[in-house]
N, C-alpha and C. Protein backbone atom coordinates (compact mmCIF):
# COMPACT_ATOMS: atom_id res chain seq x y z
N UNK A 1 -11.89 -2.67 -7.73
CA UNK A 1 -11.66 -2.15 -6.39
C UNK A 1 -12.64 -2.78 -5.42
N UNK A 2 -11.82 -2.90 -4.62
CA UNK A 2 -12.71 -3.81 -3.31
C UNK A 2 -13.50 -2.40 -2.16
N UNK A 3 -14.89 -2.19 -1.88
CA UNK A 3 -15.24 -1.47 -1.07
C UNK A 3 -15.49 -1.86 0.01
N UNK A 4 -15.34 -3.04 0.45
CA UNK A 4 -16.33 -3.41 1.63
C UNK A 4 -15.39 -3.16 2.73
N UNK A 5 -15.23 -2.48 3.55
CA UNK A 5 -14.31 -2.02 4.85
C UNK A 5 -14.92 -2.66 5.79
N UNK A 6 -15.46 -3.56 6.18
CA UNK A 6 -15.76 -4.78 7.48
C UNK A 6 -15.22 -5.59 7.70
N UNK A 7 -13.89 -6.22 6.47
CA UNK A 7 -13.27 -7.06 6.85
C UNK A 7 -11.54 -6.94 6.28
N UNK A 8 -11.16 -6.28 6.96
CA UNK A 8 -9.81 -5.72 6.29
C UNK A 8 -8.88 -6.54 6.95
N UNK A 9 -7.57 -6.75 5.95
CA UNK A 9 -6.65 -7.70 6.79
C UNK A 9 -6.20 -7.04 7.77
N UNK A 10 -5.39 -7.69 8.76
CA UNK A 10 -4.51 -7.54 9.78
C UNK A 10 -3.22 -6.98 9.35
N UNK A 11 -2.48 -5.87 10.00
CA UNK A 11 -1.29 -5.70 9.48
C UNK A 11 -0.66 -5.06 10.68
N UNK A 12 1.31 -5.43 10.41
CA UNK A 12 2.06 -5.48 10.92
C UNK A 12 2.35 -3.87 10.99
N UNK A 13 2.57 -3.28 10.12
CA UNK A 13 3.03 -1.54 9.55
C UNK A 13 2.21 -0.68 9.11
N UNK A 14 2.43 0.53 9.72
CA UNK A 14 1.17 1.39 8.39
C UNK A 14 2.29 2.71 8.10
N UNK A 15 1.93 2.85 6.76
CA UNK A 15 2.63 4.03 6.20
C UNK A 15 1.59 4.40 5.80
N UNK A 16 1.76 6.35 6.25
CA UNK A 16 0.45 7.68 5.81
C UNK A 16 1.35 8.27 5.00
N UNK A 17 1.12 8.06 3.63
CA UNK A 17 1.70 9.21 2.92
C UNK A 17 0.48 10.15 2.08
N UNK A 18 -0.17 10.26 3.20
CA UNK A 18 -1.28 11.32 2.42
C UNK A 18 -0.56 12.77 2.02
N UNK A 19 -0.60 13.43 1.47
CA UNK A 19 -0.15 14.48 1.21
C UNK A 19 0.77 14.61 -0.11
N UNK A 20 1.03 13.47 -0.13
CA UNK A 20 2.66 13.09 -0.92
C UNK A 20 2.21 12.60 -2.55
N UNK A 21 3.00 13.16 -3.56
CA UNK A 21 2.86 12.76 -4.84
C UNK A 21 4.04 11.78 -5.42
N UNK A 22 3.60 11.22 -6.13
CA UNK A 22 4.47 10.61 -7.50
C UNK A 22 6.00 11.37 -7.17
N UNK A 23 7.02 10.90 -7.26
CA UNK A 23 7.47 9.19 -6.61
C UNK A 23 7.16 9.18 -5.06
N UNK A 24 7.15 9.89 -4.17
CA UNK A 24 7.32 10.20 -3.25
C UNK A 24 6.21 9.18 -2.00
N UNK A 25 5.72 8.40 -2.42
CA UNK A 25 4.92 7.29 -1.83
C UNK A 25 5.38 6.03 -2.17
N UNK A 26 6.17 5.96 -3.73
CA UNK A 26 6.18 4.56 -3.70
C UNK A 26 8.09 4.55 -2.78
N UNK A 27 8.52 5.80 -3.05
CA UNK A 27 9.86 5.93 -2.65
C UNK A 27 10.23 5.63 -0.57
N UNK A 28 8.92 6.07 -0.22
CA UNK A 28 8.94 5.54 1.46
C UNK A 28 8.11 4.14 1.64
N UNK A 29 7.40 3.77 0.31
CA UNK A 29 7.60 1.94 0.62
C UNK A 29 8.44 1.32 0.57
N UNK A 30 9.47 1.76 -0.50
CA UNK A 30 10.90 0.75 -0.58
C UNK A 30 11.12 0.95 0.64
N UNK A 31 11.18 2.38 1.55
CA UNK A 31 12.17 2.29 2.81
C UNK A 31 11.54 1.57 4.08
N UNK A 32 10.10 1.61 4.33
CA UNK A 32 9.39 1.02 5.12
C UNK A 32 9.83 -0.84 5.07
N UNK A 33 10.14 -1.12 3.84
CA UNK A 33 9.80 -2.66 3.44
C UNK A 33 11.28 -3.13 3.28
N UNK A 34 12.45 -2.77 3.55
CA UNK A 34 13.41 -2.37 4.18
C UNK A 34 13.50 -3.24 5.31
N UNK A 35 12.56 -2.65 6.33
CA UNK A 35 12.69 -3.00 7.82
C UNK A 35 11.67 -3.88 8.16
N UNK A 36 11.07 -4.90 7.69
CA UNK A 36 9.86 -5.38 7.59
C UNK A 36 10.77 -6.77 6.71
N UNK A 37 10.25 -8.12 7.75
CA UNK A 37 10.06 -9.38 7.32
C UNK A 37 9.10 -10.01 6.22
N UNK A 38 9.72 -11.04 5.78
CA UNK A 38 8.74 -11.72 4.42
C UNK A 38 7.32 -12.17 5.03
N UNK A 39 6.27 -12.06 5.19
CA UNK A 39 5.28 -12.60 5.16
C UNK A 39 4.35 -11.49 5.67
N UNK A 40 4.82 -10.26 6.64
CA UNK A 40 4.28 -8.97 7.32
C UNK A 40 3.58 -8.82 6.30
N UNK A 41 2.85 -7.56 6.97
CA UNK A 41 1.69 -6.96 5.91
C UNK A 41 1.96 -5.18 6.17
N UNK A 42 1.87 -4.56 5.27
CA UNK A 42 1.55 -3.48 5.52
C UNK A 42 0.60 -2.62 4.77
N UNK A 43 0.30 -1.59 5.92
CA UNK A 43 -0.87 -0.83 5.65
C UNK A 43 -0.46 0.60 5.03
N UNK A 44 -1.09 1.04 4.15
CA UNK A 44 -0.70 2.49 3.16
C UNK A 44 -1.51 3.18 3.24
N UNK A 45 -2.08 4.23 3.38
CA UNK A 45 -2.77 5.48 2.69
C UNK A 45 -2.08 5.94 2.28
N UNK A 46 -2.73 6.56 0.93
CA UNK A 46 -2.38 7.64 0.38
C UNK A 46 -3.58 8.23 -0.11
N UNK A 47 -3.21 9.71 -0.75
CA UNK A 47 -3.96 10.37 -1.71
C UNK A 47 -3.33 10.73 -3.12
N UNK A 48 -2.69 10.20 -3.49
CA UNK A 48 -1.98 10.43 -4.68
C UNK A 48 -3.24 9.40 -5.59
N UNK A 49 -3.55 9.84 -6.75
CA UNK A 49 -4.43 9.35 -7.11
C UNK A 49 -3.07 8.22 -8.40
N UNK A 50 -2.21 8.93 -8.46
CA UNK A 50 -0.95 7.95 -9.15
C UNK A 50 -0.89 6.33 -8.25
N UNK A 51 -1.16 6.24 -7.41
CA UNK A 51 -0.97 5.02 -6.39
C UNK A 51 -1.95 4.39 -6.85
N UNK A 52 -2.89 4.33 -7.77
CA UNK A 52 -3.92 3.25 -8.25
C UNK A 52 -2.61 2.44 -9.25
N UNK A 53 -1.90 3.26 -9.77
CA UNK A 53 -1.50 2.62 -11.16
C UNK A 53 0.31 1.86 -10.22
N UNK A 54 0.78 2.97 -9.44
CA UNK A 54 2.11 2.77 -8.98
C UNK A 54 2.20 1.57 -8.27
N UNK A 55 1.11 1.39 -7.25
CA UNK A 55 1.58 0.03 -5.70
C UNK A 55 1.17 -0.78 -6.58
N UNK A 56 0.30 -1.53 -7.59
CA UNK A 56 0.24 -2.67 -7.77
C UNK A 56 1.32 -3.44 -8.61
N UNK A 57 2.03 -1.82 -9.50
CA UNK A 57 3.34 -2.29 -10.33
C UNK A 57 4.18 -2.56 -9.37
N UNK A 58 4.64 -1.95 -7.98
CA UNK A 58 5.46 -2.08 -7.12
C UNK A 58 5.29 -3.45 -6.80
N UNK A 59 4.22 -3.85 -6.69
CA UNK A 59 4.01 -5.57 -5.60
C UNK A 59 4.03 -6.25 -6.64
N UNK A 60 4.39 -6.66 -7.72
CA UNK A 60 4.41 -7.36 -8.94
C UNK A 60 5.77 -7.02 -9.33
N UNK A 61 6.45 -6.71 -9.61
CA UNK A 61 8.05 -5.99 -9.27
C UNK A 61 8.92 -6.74 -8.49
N UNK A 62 8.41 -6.63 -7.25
CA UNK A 62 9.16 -6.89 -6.32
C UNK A 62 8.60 -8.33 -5.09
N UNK A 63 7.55 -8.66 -6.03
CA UNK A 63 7.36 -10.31 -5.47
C UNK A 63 5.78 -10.37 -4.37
N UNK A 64 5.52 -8.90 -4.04
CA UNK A 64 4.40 -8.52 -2.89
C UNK A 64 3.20 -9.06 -3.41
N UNK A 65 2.46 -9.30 -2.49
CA UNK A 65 0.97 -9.60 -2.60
C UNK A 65 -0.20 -8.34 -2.44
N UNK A 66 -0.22 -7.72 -3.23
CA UNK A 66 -1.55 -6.99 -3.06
C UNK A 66 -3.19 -7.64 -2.40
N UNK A 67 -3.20 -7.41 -1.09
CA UNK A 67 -4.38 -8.04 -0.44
C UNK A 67 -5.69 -7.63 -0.57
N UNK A 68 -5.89 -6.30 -0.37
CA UNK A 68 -6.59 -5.20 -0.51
C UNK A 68 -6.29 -3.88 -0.97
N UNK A 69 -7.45 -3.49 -1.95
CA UNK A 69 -6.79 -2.16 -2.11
C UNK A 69 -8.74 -1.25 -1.86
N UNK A 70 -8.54 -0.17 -1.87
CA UNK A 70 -9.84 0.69 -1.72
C UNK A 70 -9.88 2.16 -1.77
N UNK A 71 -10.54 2.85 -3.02
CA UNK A 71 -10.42 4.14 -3.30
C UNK A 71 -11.90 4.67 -2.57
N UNK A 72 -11.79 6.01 -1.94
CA UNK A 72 -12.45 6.52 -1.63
C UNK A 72 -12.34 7.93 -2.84
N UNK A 73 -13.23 8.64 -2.14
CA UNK A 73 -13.04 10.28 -2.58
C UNK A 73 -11.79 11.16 -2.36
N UNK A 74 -10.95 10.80 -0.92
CA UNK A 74 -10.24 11.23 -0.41
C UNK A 74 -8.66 10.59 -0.41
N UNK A 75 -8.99 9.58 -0.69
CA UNK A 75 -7.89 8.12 0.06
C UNK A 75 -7.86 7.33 -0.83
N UNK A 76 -6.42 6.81 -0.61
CA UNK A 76 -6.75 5.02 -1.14
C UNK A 76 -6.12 4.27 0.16
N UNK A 77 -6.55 3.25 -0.12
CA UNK A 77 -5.75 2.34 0.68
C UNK A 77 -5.06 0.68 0.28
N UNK A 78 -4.32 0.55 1.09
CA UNK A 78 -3.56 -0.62 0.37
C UNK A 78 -3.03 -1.61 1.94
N UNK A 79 -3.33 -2.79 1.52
CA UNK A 79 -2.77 -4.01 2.55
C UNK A 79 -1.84 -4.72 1.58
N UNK A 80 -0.67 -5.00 1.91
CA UNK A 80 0.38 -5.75 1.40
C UNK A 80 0.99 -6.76 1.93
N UNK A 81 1.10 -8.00 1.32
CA UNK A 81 1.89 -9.02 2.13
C UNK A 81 3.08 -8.66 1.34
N UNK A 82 4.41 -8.89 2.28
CA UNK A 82 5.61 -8.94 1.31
C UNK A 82 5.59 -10.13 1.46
N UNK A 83 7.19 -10.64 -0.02
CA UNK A 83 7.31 -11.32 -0.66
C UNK A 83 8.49 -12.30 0.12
């Protein structure tokens, strides 16, 4: 896990699915990424602590670049290039 928050990519989208469990985060990335061009980036929170193991199978799946990812106490976060 990457901590350093001073240099985070740039991104096109952000999806907050804080609140939200297993499937229910990776299920509003398919729909976000949907509407979103090949090379965009998008931005995720969540708190599902399942999203350590779920977004990186998702971006390996489906062709995405995992850019950044970063767990807090509270949060994770995720930068994605699509594919």
């Amino acid at each position: 896990m990457t901590d350093n928050t001073s240099a985070l990519p740039d991104y096109d989208v952000q999806l907050d699915t804080t609140g939200l469990y297993c499937p229910e985060p990776i299920m509003m990335m398919h729909g976000k990424v949907r509407d979103m061009r090949s090379g965009q980036v998008l931005k995720v929170i969540a708190s599902d602590p399942a999203t350590t193991r779920d977004v990186p199978k998702f971006c390996q799946f489906l062709g995405h670049e995992l850019l950044y990812e970063q767990s807090t106490a509270d949060n994770y976060l995720y930068f994605i290039r699509l594919g």
